[in-house]
PDB file of N, CA and C in Angstrom:
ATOM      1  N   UNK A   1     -12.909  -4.558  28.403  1.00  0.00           N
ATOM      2  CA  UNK A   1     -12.732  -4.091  27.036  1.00  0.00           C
ATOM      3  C   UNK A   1     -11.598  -4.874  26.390  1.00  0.00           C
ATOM      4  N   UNK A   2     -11.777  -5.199  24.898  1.00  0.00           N
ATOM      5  CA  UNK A   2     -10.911  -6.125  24.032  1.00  0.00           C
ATOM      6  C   UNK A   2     -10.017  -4.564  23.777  1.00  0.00           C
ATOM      7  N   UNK A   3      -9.100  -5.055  23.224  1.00  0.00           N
ATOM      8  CA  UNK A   3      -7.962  -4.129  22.392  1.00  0.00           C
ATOM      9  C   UNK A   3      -7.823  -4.628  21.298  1.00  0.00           C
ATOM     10  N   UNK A   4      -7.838  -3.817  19.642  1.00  0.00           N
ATOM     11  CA  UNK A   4      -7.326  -4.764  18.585  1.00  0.00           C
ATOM     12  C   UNK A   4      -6.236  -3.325  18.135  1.00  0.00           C
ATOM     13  N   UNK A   5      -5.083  -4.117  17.341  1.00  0.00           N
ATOM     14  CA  UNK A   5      -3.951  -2.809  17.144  1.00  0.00           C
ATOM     15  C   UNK A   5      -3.879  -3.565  15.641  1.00  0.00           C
ATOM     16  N   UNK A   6      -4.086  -2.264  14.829  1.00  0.00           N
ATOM     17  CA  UNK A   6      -4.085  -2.071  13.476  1.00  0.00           C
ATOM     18  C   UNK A   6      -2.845  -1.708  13.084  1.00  0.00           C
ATOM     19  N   UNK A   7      -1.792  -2.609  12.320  1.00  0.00           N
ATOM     20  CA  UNK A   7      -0.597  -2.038  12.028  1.00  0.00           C
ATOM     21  C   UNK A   7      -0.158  -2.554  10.692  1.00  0.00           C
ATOM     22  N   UNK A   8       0.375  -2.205  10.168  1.00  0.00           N
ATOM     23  CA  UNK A   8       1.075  -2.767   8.650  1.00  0.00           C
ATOM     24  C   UNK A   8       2.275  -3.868   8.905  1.00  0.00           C
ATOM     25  N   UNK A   9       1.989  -4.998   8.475  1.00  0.00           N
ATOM     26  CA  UNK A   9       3.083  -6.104   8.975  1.00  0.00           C
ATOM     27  C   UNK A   9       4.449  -5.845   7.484  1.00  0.00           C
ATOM     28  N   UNK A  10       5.029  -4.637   7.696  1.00  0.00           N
ATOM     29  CA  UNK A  10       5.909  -4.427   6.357  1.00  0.00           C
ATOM     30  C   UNK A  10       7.145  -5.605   6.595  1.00  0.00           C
ATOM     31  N   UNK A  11       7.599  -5.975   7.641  1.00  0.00           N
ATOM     32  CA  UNK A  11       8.802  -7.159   7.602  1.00  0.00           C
ATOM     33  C   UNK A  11       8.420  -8.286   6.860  1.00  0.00           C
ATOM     34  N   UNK A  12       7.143  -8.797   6.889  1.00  0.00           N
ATOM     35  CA  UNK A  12       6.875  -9.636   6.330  1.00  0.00           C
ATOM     36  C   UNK A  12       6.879  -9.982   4.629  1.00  0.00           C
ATOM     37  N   UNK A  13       6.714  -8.502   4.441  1.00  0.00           N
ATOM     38  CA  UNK A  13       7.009  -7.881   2.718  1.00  0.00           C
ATOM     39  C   UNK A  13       7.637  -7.992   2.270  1.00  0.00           C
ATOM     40  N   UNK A  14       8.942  -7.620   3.131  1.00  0.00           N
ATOM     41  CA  UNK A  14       9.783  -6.138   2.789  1.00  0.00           C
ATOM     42  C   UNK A  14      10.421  -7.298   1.807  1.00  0.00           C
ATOM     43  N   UNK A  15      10.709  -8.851   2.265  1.00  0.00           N
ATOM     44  CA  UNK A  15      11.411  -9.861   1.555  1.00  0.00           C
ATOM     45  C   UNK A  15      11.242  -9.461  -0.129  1.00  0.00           C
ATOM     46  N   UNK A  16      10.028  -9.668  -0.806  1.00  0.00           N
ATOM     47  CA  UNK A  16       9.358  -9.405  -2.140  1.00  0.00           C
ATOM     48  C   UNK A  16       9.832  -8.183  -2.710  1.00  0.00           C
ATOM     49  N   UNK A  17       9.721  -7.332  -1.520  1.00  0.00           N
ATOM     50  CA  UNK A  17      10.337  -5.817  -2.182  1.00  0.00           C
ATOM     51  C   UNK A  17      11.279  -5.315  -2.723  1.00  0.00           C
ATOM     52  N   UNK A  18      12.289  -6.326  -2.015  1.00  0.00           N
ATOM     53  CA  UNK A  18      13.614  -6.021  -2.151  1.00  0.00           C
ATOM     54  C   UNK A  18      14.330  -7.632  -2.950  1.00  0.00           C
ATOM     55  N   UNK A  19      13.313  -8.125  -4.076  1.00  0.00           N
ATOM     56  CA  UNK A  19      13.604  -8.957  -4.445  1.00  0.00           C
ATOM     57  C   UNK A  19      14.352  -8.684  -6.220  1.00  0.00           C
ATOM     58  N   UNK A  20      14.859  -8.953  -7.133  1.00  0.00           N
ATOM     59  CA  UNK A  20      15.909  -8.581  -8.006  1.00  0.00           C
ATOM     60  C   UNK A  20      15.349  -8.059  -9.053  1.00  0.00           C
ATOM     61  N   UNK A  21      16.204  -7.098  -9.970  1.00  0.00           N
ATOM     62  CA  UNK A  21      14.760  -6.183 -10.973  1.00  0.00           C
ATOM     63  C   UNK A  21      14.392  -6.804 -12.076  1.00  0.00           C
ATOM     64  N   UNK A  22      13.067  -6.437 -12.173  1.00  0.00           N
ATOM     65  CA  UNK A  22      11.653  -6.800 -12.366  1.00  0.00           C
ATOM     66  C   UNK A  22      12.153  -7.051 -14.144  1.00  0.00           C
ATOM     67  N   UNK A  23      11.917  -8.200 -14.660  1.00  0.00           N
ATOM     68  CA  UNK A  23      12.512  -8.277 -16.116  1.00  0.00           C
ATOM     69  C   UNK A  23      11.001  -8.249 -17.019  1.00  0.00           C
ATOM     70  N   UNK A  24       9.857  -8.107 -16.429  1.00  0.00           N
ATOM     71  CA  UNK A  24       8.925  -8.023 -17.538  1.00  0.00           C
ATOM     72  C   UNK A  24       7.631  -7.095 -17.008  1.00  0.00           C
ATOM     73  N   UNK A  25       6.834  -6.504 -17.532  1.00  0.00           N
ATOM     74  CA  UNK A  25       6.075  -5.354 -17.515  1.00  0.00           C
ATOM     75  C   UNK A  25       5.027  -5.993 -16.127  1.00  0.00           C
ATOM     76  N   UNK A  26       4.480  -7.543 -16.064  1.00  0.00           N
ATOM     77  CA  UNK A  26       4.224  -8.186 -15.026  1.00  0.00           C
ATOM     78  C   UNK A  26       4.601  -8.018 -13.424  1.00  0.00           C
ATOM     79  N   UNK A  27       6.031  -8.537 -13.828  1.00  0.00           N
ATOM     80  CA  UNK A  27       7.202  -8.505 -12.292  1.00  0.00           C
ATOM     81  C   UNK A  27       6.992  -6.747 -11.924  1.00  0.00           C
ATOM     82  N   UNK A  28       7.252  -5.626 -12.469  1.00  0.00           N
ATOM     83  CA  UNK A  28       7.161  -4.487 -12.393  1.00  0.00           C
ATOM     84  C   UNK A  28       6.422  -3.777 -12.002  1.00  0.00           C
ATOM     85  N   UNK A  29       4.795  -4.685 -12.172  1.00  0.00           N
ATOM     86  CA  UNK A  29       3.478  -4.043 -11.713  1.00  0.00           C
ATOM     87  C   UNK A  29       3.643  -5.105 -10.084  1.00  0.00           C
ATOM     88  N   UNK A  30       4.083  -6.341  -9.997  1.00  0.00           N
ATOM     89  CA  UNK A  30       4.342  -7.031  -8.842  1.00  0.00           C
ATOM     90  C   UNK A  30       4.831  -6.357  -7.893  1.00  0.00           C
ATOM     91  N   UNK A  31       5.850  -6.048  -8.035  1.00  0.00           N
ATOM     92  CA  UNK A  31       6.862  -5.593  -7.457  1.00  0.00           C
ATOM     93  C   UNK A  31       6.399  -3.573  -6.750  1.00  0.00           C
ATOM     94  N   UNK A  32       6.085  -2.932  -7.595  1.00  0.00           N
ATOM     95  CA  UNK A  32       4.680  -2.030  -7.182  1.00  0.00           C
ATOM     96  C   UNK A  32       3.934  -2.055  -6.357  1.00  0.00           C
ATOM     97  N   UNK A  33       3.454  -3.352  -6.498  1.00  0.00           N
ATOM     98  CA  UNK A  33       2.657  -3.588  -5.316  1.00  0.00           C
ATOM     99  C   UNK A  33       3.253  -3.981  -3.912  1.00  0.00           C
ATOM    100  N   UNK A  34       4.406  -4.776  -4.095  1.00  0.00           N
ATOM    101  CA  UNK A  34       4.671  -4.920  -3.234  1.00  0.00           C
ATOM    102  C   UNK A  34       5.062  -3.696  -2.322  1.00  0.00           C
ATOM    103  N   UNK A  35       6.273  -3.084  -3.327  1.00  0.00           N
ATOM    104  CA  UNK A  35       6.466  -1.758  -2.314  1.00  0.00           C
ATOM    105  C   UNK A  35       5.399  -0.729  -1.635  1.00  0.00           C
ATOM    106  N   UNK A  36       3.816  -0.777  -2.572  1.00  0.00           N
ATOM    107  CA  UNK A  36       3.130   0.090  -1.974  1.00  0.00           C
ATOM    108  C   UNK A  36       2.777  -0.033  -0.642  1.00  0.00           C
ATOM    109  N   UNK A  37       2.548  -1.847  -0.584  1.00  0.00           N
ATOM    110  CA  UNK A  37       2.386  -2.400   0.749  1.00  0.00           C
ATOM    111  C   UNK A  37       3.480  -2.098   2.054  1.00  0.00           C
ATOM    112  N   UNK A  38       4.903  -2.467   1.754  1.00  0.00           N
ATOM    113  CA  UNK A  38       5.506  -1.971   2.771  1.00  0.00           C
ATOM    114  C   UNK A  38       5.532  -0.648   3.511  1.00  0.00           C
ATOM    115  N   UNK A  39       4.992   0.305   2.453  1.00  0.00           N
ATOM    116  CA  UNK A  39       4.801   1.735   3.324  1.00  0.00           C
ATOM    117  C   UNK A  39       4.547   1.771   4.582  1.00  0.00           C
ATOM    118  N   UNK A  40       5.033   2.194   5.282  1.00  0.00           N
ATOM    119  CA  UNK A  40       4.005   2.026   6.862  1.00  0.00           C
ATOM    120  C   UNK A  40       3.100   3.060   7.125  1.00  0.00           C
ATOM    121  N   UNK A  41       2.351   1.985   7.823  1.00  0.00           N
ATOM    122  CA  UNK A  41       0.788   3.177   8.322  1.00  0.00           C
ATOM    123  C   UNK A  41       1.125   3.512   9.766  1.00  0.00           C
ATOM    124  N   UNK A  42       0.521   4.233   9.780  1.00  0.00           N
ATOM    125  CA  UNK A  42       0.319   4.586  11.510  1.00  0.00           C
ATOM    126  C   UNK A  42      -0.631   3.959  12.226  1.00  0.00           C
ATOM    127  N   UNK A  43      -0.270   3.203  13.786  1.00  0.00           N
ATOM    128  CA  UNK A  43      -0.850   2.825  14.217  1.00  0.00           C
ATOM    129  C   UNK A  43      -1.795   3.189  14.528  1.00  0.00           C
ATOM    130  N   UNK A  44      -2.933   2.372  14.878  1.00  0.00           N
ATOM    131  CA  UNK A  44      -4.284   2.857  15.115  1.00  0.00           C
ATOM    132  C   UNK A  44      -5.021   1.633  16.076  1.00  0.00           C
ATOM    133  N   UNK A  45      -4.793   2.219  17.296  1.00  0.00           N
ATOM    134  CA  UNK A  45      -5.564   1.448  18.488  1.00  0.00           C
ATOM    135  C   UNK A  45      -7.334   1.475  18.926  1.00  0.00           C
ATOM    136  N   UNK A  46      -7.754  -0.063  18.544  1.00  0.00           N
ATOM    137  CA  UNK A  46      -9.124   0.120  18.802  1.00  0.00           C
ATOM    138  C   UNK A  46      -9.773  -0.734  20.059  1.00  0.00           C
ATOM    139  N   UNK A  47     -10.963  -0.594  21.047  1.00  0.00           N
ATOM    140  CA  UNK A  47     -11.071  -1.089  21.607  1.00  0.00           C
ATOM    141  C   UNK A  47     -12.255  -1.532  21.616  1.00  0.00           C
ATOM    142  N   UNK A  48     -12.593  -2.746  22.003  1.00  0.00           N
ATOM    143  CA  UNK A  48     -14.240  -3.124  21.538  1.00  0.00           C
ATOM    144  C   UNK A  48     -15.230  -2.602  23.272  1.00  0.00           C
ATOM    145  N   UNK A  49     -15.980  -1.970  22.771  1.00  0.00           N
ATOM    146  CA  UNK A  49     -16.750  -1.241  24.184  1.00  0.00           C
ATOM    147  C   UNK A  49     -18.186  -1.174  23.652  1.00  0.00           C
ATOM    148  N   UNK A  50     -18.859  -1.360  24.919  1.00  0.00           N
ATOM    149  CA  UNK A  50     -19.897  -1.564  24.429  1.00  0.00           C
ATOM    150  C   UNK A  50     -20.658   0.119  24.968  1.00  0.00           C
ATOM    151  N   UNK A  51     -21.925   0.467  24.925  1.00  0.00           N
ATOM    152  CA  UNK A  51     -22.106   2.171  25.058  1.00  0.00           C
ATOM    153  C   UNK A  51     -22.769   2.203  26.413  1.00  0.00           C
ATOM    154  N   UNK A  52     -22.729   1.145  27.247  1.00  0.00           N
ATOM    155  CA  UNK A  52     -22.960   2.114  28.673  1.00  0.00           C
ATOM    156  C   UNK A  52     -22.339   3.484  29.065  1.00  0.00           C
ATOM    157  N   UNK A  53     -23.030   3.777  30.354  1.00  0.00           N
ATOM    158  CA  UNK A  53     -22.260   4.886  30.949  1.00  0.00           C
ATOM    159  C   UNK A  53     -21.088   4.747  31.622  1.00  0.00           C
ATOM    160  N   UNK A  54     -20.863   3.484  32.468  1.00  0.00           N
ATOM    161  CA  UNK A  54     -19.959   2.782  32.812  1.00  0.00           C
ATOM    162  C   UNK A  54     -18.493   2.902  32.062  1.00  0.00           C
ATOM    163  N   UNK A  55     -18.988   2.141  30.716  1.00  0.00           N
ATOM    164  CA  UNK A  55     -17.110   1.954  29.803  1.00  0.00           C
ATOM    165  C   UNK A  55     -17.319   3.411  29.199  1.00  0.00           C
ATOM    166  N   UNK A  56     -18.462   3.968  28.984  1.00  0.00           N
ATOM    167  CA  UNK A  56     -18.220   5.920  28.521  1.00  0.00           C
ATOM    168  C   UNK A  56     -17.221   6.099  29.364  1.00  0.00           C
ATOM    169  N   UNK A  57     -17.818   6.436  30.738  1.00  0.00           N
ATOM    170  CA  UNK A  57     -16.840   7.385  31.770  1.00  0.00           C
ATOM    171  C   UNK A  57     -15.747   6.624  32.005  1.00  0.00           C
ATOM    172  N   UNK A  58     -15.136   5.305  31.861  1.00  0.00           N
ATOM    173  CA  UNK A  58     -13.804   4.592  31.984  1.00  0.00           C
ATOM    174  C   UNK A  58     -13.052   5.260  31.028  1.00  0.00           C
ATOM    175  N   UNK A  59     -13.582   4.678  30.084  1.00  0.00           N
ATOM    176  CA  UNK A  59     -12.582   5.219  28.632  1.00  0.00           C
ATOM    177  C   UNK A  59     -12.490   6.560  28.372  1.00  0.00           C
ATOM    178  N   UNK A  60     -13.682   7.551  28.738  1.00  0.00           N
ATOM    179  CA  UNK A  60     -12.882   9.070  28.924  1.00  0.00           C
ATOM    180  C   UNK A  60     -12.086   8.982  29.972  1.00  0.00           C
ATOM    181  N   UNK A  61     -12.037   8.506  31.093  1.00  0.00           N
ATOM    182  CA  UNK A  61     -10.777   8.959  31.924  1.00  0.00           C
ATOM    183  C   UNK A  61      -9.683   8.476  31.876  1.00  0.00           C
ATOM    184  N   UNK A  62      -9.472   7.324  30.753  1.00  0.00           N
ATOM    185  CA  UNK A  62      -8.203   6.481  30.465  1.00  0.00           C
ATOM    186  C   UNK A  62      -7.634   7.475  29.356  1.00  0.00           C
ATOM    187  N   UNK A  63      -8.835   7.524  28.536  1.00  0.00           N
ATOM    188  CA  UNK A  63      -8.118   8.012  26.846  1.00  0.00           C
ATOM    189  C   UNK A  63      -9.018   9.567  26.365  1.00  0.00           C
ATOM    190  N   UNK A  64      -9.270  10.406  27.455  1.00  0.00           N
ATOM    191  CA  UNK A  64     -10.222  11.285  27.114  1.00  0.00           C
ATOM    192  C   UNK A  64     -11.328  11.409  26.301  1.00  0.00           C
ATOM    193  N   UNK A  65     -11.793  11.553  25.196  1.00  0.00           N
ATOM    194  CA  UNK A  65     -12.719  11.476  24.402  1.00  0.00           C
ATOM    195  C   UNK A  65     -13.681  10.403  23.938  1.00  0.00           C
ATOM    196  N   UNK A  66     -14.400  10.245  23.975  1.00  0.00           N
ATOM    197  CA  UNK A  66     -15.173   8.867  23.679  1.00  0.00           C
ATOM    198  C   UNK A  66     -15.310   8.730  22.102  1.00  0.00           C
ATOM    199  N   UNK A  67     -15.075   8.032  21.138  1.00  0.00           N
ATOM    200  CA  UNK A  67     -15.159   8.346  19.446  1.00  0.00           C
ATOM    201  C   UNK A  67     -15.394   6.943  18.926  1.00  0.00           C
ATOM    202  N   UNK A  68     -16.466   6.238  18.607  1.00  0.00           N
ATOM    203  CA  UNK A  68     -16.597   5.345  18.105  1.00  0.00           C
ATOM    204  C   UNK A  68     -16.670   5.257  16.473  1.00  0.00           C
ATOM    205  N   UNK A  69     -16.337   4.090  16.015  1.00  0.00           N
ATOM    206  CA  UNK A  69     -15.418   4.319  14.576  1.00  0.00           C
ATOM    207  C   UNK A  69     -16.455   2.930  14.243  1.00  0.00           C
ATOM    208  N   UNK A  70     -16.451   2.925  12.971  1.00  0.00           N
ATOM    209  CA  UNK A  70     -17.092   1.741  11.896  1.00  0.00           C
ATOM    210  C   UNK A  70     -15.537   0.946  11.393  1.00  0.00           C
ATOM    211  N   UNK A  71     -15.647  -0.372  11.140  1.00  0.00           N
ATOM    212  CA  UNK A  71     -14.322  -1.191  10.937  1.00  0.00           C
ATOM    213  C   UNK A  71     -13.703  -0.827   9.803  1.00  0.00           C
ATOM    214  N   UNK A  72     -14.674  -0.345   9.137  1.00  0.00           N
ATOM    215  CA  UNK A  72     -13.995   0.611   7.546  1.00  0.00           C
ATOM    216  C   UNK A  72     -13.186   1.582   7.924  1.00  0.00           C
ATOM    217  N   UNK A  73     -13.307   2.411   8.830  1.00  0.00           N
ATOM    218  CA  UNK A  73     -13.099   3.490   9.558  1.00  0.00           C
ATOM    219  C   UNK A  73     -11.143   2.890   9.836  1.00  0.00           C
ATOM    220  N   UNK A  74     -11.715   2.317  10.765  1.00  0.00           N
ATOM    221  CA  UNK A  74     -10.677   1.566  11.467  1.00  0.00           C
ATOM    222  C   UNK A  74      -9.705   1.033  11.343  1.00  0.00           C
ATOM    223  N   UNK A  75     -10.108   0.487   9.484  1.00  0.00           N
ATOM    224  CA  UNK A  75      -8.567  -0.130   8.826  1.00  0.00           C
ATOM    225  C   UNK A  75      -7.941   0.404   7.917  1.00  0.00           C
ATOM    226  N   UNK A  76      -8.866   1.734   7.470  1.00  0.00           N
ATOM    227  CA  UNK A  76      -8.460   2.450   6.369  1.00  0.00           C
ATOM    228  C   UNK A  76      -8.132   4.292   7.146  1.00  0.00           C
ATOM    229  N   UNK A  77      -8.753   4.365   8.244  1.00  0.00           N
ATOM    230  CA  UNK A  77      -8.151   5.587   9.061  1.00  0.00           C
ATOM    231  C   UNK A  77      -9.358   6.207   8.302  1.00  0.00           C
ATOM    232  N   UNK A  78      -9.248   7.723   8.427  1.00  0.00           N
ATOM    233  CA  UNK A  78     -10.017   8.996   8.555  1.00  0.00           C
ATOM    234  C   UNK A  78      -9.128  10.059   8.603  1.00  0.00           C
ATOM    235  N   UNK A  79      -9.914  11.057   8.451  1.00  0.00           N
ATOM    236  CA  UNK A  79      -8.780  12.553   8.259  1.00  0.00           C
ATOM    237  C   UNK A  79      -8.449  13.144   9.222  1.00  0.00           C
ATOM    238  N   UNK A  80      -8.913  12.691  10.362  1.00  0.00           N
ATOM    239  CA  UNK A  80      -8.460  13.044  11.562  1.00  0.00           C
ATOM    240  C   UNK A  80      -7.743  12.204  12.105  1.00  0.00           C
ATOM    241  N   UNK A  81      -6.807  13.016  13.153  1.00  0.00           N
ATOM    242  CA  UNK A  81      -5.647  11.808  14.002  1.00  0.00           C
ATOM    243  C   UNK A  81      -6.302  11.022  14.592  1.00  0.00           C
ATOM    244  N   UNK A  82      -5.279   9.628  14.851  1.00  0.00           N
ATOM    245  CA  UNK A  82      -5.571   8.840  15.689  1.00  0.00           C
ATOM    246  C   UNK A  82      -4.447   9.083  16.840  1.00  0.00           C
ATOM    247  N   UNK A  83      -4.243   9.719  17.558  1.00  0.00           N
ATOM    248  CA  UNK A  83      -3.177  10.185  18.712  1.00  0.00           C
ATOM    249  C   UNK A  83      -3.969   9.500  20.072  1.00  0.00           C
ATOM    250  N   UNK A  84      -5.699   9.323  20.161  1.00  0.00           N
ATOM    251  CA  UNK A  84      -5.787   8.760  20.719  1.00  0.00           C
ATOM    252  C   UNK A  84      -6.805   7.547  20.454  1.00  0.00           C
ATOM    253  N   UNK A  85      -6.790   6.363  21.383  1.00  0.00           N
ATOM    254  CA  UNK A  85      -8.052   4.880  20.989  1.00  0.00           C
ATOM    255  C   UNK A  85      -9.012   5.158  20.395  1.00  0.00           C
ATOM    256  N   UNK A  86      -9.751   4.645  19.560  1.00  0.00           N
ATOM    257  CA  UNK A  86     -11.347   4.660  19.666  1.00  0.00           C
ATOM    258  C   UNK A  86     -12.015   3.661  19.755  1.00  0.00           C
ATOM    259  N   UNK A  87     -13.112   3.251  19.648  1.00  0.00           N
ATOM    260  CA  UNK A  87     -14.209   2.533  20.308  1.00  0.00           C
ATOM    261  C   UNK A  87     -14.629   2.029  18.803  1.00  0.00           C
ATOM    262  N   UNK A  88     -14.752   0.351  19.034  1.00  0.00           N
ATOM    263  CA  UNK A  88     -15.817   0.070  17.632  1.00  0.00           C
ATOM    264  C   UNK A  88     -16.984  -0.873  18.953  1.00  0.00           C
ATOM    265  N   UNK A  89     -17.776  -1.035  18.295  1.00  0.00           N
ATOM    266  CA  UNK A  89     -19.073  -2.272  18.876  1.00  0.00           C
ATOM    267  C   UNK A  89     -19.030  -3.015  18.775  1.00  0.00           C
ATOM    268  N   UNK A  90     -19.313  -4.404  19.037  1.00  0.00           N
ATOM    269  CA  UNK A  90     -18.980  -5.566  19.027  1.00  0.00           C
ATOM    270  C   UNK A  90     -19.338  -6.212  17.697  1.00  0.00           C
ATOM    271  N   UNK A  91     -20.437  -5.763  16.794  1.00  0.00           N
ATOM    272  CA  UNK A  91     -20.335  -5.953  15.498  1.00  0.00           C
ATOM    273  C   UNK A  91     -19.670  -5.667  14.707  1.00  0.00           C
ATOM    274  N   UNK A  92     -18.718  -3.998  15.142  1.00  0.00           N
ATOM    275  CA  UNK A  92     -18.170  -3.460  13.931  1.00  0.00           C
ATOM    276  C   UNK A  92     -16.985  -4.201  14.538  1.00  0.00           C
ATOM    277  N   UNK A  93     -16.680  -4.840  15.663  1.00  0.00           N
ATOM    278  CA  UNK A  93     -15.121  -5.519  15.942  1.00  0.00           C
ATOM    279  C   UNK A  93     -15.062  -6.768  14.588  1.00  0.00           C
ATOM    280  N   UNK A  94     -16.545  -7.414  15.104  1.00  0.00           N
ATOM    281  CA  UNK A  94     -16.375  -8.850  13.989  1.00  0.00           C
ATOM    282  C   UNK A  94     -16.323  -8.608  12.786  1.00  0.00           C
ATOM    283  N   UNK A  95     -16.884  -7.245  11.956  1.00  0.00           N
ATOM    284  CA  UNK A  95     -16.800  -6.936  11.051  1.00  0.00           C
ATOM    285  C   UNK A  95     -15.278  -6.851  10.243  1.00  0.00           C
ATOM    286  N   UNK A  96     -14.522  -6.275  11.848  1.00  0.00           N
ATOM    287  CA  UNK A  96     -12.600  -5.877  11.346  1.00  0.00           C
ATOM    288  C   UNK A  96     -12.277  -6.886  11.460  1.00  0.00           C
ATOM    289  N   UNK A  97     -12.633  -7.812  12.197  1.00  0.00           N
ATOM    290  CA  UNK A  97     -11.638  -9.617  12.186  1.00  0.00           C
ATOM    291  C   UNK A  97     -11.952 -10.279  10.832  1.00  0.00           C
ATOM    292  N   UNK A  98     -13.159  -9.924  10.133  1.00  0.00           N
ATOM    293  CA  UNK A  98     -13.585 -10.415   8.655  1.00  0.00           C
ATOM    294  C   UNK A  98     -12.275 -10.123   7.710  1.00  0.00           C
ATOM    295  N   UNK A  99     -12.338  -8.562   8.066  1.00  0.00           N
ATOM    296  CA  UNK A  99     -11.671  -7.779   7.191  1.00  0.00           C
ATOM    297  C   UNK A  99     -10.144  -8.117   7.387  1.00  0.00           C
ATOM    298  N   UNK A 100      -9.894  -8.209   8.210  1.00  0.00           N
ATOM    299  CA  UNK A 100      -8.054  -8.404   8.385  1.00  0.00           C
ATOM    300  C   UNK A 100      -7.653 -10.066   8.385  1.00  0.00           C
ATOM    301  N   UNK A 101      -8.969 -10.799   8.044  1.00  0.00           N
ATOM    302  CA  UNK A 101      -8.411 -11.822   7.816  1.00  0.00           C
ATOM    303  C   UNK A 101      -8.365 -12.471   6.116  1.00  0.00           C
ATOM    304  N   UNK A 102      -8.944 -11.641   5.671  1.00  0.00           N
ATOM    305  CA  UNK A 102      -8.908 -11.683   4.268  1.00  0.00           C
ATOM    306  C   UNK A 102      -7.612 -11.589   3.716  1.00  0.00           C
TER     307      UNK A 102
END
């Protein structure tokens, strides 16, 4: 099984965020954005598995529950915790490498 870890890279931001105040209605909506970005998310650990019975019964006895997630799912979260991994498919993995490389 692959591992991919979904996290907010805010250091990389934080530079823009904390850059000097905003002198026109432009810089102000910039600068907005920037800070919305630094917020931090909560991590969210995914693992690419494919649906035998095999990586089923592994991954319940590593991470209890078996919960496979769509890459939408995955980068934008759900209303339920992520306290523990979930499972995407090997399409919905390539789907999140699309997405996080944008």
């Amino acid at each position: 099984m692959r591992v991919l870890v979904l996290a907010a890279a805010a250091a990389l931001i934080a530079g823009s965020a904390q850059a000097a105040p905003a002198t026109t209605v432009q810089d102000a909506a910039r600068d907005a954005v920037a800070r919305e970005s630094v917020t931090p998310r909560v991590e969210r650990v995914v693992y690419v598995c494919d649906r035998s019975e095999l990586t089923r019964r592994a991954f319940a006895r590593e991470h209890g529950e078996v919960k496979f997630v769509t890459a939408e799912e995955a980068l934008n979260g759900s209303s339920d915790s992520w306290a523990a991994p979930r499972c995407v498919s090997e399409v919905e993995a390539a789907k999140l490498n699309a997405m996080l490389q944008r």
